[in-house]
C-alpha atoms as a PDB file:
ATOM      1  CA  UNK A   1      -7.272  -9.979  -4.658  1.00  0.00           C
ATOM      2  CA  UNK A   2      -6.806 -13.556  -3.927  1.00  0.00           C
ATOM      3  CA  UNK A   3      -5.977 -13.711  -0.064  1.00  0.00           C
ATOM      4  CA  UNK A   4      -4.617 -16.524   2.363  1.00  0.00           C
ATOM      5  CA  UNK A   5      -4.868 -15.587   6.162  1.00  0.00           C
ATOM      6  CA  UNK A   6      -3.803 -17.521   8.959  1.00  0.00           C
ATOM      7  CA  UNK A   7      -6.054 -16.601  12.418  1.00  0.00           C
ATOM      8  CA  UNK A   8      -8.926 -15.849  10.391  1.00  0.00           C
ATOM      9  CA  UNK A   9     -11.305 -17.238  12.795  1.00  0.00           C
ATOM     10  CA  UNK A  10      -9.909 -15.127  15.903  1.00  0.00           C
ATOM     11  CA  UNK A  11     -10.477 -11.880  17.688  1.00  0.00           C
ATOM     12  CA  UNK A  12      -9.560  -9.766  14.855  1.00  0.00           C
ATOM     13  CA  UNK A  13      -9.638 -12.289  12.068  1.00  0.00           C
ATOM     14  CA  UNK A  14     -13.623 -12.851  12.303  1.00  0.00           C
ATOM     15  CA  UNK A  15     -14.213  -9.344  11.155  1.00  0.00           C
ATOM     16  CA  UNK A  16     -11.494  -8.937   9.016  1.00  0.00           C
ATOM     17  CA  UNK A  17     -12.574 -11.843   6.693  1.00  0.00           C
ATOM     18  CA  UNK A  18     -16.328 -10.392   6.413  1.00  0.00           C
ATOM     19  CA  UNK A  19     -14.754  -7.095   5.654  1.00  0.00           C
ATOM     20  CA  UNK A  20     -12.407  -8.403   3.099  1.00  0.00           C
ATOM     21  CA  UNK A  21     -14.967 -10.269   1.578  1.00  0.00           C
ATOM     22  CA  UNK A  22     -17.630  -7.475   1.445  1.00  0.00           C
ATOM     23  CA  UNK A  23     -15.104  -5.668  -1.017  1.00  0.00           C
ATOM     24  CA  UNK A  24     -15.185  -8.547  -3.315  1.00  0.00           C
ATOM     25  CA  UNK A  25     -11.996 -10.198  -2.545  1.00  0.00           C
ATOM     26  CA  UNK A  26     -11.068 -14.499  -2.691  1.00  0.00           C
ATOM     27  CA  UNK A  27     -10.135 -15.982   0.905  1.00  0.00           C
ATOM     28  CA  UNK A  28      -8.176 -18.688   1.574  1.00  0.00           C
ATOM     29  CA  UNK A  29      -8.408 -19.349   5.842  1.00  0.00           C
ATOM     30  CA  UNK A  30      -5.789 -21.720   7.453  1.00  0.00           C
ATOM     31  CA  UNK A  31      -7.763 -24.097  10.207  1.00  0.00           C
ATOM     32  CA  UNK A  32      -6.890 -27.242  12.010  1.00  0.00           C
ATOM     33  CA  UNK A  33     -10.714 -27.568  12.038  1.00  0.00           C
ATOM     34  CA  UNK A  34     -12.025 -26.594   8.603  1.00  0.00           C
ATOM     35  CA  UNK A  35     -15.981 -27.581   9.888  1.00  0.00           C
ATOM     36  CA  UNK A  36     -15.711 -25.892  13.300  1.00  0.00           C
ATOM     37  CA  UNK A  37     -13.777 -22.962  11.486  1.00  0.00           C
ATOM     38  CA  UNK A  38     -16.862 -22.451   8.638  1.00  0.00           C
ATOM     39  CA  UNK A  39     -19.055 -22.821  11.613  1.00  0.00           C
ATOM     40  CA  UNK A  40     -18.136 -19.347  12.067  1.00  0.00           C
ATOM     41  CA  UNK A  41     -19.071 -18.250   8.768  1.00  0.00           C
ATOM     42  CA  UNK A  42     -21.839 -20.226   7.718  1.00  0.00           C
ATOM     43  CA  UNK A  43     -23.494 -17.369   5.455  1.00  0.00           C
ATOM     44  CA  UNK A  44     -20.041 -16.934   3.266  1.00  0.00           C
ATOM     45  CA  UNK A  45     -18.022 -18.242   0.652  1.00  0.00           C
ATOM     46  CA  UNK A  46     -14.677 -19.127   2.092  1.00  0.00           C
ATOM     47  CA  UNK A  47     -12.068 -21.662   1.137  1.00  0.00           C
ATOM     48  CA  UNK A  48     -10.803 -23.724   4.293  1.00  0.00           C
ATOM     49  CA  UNK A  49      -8.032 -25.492   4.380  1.00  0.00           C
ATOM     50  CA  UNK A  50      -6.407 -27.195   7.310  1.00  0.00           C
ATOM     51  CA  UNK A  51      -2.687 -27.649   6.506  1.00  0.00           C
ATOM     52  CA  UNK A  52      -0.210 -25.875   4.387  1.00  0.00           C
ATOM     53  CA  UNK A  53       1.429 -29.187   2.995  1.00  0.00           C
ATOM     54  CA  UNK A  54      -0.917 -29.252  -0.162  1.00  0.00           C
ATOM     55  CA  UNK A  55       1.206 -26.419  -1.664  1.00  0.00           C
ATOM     56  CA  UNK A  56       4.295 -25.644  -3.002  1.00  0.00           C
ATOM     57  CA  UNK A  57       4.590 -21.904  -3.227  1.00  0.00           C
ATOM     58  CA  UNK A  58       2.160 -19.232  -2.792  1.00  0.00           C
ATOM     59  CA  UNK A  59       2.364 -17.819  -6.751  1.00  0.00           C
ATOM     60  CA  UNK A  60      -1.460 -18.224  -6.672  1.00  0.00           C
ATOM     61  CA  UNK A  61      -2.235 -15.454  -3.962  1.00  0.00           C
ATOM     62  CA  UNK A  62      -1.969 -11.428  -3.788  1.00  0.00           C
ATOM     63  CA  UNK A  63      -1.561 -11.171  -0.421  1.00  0.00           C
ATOM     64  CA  UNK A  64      -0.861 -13.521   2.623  1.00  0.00           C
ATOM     65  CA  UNK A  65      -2.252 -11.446   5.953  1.00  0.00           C
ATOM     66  CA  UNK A  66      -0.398 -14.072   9.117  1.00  0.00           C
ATOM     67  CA  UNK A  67      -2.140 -12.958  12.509  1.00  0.00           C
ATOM     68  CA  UNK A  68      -2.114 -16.772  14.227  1.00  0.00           C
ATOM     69  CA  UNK A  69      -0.457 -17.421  17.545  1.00  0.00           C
ATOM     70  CA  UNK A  70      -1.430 -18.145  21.114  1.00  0.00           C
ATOM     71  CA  UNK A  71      -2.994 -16.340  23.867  1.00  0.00           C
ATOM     72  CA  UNK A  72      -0.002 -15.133  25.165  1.00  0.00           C
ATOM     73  CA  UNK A  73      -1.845 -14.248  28.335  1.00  0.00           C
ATOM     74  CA  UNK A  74      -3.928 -17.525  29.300  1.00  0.00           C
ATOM     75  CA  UNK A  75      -1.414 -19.734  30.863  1.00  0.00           C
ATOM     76  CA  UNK A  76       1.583 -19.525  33.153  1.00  0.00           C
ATOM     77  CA  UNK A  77       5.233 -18.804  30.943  1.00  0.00           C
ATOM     78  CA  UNK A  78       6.564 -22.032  32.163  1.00  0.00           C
ATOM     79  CA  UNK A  79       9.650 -23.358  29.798  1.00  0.00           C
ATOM     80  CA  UNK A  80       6.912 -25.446  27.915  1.00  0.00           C
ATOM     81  CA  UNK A  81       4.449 -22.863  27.813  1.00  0.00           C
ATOM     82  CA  UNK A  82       6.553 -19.914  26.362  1.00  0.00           C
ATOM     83  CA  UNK A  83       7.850 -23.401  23.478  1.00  0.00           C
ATOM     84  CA  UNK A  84       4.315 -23.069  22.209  1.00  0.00           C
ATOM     85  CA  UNK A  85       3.902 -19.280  22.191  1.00  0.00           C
ATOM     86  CA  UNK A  86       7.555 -19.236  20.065  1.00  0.00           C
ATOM     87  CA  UNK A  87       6.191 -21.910  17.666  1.00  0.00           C
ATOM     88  CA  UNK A  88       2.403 -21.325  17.137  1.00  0.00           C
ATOM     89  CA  UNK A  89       3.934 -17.496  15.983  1.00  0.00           C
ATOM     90  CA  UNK A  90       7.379 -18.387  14.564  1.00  0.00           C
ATOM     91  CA  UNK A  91       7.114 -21.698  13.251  1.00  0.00           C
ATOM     92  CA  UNK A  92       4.149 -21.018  10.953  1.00  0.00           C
ATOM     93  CA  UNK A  93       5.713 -17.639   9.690  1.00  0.00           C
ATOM     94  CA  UNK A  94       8.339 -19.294   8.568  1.00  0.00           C
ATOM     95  CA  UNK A  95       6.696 -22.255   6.665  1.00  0.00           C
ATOM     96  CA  UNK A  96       4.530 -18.919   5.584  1.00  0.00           C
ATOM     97  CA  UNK A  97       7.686 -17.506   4.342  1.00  0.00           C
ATOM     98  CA  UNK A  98       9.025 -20.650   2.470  1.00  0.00           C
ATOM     99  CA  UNK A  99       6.213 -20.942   0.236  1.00  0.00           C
ATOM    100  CA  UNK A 100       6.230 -16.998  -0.639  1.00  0.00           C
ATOM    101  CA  UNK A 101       9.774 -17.691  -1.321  1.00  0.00           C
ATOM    102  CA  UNK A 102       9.746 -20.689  -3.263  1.00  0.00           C
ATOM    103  CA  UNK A 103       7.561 -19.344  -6.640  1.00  0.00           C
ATOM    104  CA  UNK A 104       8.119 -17.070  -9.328  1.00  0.00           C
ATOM    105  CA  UNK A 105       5.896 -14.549  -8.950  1.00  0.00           C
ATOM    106  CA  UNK A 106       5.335 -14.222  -5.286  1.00  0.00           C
ATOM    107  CA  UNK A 107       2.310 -11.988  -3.599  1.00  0.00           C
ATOM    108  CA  UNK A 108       3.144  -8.231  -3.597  1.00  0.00           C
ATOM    109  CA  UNK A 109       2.515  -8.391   0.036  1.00  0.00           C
ATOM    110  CA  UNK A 110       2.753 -10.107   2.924  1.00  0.00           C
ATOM    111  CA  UNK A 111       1.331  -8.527   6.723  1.00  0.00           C
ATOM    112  CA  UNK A 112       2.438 -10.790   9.709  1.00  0.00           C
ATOM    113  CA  UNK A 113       1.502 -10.188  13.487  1.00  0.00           C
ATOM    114  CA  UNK A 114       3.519  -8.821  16.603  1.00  0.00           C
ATOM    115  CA  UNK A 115       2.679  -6.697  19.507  1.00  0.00           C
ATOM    116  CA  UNK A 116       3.703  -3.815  21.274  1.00  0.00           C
ATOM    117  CA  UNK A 117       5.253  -6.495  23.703  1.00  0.00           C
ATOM    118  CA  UNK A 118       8.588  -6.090  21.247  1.00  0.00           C
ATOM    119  CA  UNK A 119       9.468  -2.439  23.787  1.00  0.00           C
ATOM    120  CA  UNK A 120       8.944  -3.144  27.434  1.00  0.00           C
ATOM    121  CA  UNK A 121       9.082  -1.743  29.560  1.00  0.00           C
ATOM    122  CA  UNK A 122       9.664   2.177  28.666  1.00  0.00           C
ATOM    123  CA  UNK A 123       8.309   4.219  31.661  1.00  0.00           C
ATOM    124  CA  UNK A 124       7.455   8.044  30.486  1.00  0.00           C
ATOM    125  CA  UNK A 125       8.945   7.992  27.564  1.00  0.00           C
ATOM    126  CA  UNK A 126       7.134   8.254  24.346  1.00  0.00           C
ATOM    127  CA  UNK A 127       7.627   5.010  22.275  1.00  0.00           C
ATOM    128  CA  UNK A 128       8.125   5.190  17.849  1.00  0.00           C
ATOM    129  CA  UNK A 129       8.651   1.915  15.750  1.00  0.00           C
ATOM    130  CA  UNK A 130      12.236   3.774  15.961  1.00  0.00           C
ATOM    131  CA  UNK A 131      12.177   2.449  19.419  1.00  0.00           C
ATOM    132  CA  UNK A 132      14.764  -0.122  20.161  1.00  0.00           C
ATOM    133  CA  UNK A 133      13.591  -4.195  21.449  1.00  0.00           C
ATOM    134  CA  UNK A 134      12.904  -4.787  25.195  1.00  0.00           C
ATOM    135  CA  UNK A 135      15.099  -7.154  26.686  1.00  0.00           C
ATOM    136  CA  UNK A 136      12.047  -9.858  28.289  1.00  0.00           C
ATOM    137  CA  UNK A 137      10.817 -12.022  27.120  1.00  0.00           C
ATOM    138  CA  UNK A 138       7.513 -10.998  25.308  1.00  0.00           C
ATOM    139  CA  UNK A 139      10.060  -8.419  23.571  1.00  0.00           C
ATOM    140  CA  UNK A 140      12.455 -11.594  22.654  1.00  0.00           C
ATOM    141  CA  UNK A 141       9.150 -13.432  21.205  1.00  0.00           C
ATOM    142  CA  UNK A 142       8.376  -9.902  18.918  1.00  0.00           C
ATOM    143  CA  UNK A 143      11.518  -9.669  17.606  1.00  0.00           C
ATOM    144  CA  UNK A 144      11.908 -13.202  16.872  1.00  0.00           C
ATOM    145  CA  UNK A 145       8.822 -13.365  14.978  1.00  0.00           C
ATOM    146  CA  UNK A 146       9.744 -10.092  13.507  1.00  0.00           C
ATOM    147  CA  UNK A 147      12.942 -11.615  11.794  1.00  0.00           C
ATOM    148  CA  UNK A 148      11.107 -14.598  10.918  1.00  0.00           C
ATOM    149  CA  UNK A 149       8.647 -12.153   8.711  1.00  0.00           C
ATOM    150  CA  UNK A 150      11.151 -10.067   7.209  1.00  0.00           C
ATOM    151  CA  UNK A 151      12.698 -13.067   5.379  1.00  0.00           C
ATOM    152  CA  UNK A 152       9.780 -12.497   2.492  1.00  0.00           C
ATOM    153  CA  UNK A 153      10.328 -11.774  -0.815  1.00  0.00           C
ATOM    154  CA  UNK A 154       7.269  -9.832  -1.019  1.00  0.00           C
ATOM    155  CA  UNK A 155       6.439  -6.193   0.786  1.00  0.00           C
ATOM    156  CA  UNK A 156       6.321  -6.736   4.498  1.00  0.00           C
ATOM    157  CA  UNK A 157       4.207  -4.845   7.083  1.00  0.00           C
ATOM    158  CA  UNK A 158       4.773  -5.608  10.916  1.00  0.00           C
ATOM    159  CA  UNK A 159       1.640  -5.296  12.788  1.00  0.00           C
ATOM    160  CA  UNK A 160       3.041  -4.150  16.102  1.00  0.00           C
ATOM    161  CA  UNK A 161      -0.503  -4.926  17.968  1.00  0.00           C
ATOM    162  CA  UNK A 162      -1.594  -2.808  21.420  1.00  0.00           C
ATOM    163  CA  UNK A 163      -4.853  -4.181  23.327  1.00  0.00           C
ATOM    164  CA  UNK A 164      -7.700  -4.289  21.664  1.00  0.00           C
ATOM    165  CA  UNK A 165     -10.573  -3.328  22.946  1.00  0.00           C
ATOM    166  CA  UNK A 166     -13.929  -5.541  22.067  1.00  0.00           C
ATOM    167  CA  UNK A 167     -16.696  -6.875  24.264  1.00  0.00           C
ATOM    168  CA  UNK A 168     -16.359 -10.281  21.860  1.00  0.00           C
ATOM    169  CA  UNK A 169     -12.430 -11.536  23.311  1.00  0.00           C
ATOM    170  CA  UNK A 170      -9.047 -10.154  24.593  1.00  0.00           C
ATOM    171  CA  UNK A 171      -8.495  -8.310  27.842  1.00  0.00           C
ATOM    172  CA  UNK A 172     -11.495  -5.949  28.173  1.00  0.00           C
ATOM    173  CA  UNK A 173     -13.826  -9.016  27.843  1.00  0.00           C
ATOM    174  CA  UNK A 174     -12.562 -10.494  30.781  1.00  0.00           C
ATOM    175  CA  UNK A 175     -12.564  -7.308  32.351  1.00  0.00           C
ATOM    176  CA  UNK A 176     -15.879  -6.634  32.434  1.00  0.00           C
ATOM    177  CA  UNK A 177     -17.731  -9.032  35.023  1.00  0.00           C
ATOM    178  CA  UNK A 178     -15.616  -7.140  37.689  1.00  0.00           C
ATOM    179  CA  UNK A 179     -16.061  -3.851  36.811  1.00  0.00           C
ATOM    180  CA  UNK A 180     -20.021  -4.747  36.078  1.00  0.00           C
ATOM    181  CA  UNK A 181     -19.832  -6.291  39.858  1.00  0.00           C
ATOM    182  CA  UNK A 182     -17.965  -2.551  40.842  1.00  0.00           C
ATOM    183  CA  UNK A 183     -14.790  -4.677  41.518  1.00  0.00           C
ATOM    184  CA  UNK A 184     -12.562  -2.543  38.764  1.00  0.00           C
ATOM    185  CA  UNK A 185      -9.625  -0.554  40.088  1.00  0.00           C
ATOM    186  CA  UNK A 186      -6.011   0.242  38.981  1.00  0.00           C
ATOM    187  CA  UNK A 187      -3.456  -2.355  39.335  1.00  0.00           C
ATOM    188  CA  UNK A 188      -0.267  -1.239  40.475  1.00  0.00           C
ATOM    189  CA  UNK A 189       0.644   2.267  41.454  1.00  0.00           C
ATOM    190  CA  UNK A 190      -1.471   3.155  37.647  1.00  0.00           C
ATOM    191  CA  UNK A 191       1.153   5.718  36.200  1.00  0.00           C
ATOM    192  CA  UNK A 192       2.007   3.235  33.583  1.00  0.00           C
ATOM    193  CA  UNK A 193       0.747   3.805  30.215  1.00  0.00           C
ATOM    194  CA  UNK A 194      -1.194   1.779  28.296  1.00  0.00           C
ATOM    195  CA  UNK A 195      -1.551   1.327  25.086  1.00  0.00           C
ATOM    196  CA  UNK A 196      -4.807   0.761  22.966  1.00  0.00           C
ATOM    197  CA  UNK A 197      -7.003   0.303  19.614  1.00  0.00           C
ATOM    198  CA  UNK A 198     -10.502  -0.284  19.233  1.00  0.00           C
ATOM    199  CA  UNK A 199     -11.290  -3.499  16.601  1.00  0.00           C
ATOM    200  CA  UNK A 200     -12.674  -2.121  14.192  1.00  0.00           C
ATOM    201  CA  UNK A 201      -9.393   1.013  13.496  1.00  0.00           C
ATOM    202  CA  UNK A 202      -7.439  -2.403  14.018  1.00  0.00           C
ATOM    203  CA  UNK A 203      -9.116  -3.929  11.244  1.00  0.00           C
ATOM    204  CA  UNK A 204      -9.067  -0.605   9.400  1.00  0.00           C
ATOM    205  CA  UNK A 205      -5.604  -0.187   9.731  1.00  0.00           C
ATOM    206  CA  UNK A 206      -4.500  -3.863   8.662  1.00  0.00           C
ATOM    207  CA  UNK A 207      -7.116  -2.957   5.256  1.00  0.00           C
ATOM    208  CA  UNK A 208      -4.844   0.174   5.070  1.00  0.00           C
ATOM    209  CA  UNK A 209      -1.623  -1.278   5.087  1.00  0.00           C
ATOM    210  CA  UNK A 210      -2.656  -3.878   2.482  1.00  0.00           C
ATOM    211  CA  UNK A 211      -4.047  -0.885  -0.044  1.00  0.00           C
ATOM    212  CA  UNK A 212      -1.254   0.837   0.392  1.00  0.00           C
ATOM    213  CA  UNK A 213       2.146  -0.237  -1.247  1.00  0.00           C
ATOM    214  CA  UNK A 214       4.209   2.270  -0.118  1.00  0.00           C
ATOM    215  CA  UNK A 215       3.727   1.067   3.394  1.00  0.00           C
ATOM    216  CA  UNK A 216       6.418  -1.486   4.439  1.00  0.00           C
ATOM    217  CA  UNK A 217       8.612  -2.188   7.903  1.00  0.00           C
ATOM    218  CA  UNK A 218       6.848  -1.718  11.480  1.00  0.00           C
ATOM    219  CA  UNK A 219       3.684  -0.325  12.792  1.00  0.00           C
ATOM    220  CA  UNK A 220       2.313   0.823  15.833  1.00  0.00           C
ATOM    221  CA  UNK A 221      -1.257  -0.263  15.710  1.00  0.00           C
ATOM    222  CA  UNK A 222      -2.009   1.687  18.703  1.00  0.00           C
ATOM    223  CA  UNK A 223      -4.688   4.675  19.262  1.00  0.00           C
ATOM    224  CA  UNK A 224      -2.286   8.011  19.151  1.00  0.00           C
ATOM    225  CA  UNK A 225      -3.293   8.645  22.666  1.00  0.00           C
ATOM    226  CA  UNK A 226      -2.344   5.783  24.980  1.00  0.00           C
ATOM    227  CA  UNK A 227      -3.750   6.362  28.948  1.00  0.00           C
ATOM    228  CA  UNK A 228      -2.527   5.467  32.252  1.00  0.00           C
ATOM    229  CA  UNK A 229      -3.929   2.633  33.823  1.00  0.00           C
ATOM    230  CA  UNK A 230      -5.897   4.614  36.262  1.00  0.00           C
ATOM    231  CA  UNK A 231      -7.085   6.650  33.535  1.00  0.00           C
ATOM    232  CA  UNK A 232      -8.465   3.207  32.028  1.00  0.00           C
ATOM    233  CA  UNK A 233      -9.966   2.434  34.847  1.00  0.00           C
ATOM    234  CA  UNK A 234     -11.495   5.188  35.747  1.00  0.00           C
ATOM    235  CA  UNK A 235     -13.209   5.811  32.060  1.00  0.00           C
ATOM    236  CA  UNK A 236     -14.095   2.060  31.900  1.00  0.00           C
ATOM    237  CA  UNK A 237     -16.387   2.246  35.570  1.00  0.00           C
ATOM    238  CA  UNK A 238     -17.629   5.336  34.095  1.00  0.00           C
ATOM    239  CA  UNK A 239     -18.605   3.905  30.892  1.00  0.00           C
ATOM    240  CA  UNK A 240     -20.468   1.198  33.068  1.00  0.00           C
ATOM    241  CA  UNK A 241     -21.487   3.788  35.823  1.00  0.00           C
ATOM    242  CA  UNK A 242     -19.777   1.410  38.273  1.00  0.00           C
ATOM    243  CA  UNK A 243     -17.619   2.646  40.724  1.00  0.00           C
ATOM    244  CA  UNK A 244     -13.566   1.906  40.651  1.00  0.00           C
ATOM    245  CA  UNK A 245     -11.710   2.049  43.987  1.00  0.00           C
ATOM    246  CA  UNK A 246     -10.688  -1.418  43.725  1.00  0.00           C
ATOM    247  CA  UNK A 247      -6.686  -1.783  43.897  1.00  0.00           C
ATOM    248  CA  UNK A 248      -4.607  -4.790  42.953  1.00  0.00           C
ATOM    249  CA  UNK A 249      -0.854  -4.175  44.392  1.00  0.00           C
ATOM    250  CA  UNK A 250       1.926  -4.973  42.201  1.00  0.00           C
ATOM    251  CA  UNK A 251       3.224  -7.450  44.458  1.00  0.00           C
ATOM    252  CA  UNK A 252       0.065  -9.184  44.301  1.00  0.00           C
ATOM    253  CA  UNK A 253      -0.341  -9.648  40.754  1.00  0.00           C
ATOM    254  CA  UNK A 254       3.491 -10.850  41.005  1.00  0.00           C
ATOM    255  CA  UNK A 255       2.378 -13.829  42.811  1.00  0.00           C
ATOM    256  CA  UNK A 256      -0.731 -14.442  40.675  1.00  0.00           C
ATOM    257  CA  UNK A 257       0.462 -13.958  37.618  1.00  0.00           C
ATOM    258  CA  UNK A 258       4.422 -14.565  38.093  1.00  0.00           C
ATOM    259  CA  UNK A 259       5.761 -13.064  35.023  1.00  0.00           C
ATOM    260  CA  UNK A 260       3.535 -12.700  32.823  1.00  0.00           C
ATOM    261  CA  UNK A 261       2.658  -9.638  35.260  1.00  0.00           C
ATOM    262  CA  UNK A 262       4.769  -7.640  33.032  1.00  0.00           C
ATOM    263  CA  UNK A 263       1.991  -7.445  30.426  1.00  0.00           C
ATOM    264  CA  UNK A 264      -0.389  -5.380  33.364  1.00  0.00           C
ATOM    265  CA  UNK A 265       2.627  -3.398  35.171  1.00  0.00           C
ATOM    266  CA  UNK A 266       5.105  -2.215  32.023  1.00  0.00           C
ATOM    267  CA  UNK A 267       4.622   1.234  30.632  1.00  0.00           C
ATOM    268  CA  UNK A 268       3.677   1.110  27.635  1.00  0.00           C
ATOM    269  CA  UNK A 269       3.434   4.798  25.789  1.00  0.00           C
ATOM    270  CA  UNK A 270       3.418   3.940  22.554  1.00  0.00           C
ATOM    271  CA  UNK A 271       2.494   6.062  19.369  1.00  0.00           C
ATOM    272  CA  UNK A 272       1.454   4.807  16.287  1.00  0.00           C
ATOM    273  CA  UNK A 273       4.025   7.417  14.607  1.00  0.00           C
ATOM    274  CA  UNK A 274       4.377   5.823  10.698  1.00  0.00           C
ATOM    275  CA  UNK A 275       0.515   4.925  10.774  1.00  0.00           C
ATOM    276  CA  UNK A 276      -0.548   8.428  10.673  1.00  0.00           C
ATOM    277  CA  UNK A 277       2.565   9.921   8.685  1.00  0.00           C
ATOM    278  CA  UNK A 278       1.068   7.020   5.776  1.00  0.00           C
ATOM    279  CA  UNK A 279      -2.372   9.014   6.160  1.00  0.00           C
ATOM    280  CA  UNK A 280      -4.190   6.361   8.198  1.00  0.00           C
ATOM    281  CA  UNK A 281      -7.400   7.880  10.244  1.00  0.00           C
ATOM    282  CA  UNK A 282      -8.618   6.412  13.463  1.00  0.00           C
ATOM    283  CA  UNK A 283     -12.190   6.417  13.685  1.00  0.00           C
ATOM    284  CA  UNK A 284     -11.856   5.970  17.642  1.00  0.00           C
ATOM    285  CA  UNK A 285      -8.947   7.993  18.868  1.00  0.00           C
ATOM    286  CA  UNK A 286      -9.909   8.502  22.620  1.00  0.00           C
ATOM    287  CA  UNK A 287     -10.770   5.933  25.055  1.00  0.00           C
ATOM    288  CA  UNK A 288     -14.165   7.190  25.996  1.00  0.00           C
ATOM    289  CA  UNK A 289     -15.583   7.041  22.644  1.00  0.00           C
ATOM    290  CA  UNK A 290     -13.782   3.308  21.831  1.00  0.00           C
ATOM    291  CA  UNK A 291     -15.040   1.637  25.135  1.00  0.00           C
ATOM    292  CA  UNK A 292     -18.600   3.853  24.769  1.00  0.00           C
ATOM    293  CA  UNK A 293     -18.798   2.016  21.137  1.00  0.00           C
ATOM    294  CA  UNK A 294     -18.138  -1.159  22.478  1.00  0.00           C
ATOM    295  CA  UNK A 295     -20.038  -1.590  25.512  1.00  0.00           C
ATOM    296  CA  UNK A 296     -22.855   0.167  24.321  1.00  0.00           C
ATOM    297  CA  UNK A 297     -22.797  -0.958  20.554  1.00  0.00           C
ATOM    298  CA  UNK A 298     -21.556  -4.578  21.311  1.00  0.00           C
ATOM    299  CA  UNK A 299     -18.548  -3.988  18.384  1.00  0.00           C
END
């Protein structure tokens, strides 16, 4: 297949392009910085290009795979701040969306980003892609980006993203100097759930999605067995034989983190239901094994 993908040189995007190309498929990668972005991948071939306003449809590509936005956890949700997250995830989906739109033979699929974010806050409960929409405002930005997708004339898959465990980015990465310093601990009371998925069943699952076109609407991309955050905790100090009686108050990440606190305190039990009804396999279903693999392994 002929491929564009936005966020091709990010977290998941790195490995996703090497896999994609290993199979013998043509890549097209979005990047302001074209150099800095083949800098990345200096041993492959890869089309760059750094602005979408050389083309006037999409009729030439299979597939368009859309995983670009910003950190949504690096900076304070001031009014400006939470501007840029809505735009650098709903403004480019929908430019995305116009080209798709505008030819005659459109690709057969397009697979655009979200996050668990899109349920809040959901205490015990177990959480399907049935679920309804939070009401915050990481739930606002999902859905939002969400309708933005579905407005594609071609097969659309949701990837409804949980954290994503790799040593290489995200939130274990920064993590691990305090848990490798024995400063780890549950934050909170550490009843909430949280939900998970190792890179590389992230990856997988994305690969799935596009092979299969049967597969359209929302997914969970979630392990099927989310933990609590003392569970995490205590597995990850393990995994490191560092000890874990470290405790961060909820208050106190209130005041550190103001509302983007949410992310770290909401319980999240989430269940990537329609994943595994399509036949998808997780290759790291329980958090020992995924944060053994990447610690250990460097995935």
């Amino acid at each position: 297949m002929k491929i564009f993908i936005t966020g091709g040189t990010g977290l998941i995007g790195q490995v996703l392009t090497r896999s994609l190309l290993s199979q013998g498929h043509q890549l097209t990668l979005l990047s302001r910085n074209p150099a800095q972005a083949r800098s990345k991948f200096p041993d492959l071939d890869l089309e760059f290009v750094p602005t979408l306003n050389s083309y006037s449809s999409f009729d030439q590509y299979n597939a368009v795979i859309n995983l670009a936005g910003e950190p949504i956890f690096d900076k304070a949700w001031h009014d400006e701040q939470k501007k840029q997250l809505i735009d650098s995830r709903i403004k480019i989906t929908e430019r995305l969306v116009e080209l798709i739109n505008a030819g005659k033979t459109p690709p057969h699929s397009f697979i655009s980003g979200s996050a668990v974010g899109y349920y809040g806050d959901n205490g015990e409960s177990a959480v399907s892609e049935d679920n309804p929409k939070g009401d915050q405002f990481p739930a606002q930005l999902c859905y939002q980006w969400e309708q933005a997708a579905l407005q594609a004339n071609s097969r659309t898959c949701l990837l409804r993203t949980a954290n994503v465990l790799s040593t290489h980015g995200g939130a274990l990465a920064k993590m691990l100097p305090l848990y490798k310093y024995g400063l780890g601990g549950k934050l909170g009371s550490g009843k909430q759930y949280w939900a998970w998925i190792h890179r590389q069943d992230m990856v997988a699952a994305i690969e799935f999605l596009l092979n299969h076109p049967t597969c359209q609407g929302a997914f969970n991309l979630c392990s099927p067995n989310p933990v609590r955050n003392r569970e995490f905790n205590r597995t990850l100090a393990n995994t490191l034989h560092r000890p874990h009686f470290a405790f961060v108050p909820a208050f106190m990440l209130k005041l550190v983190f103001g509302e983007r606190a949410q992310l770290l305190l909401d319980s999240q039990n989430i269940l990537p239901c329609r994943l595994i009804k399509a036949g998808f396999e997780f290759r790291f279903d329980k958090l020992a094994d995924a944060l053994h693999d990447c610690i250990k392994n460097k995935s």
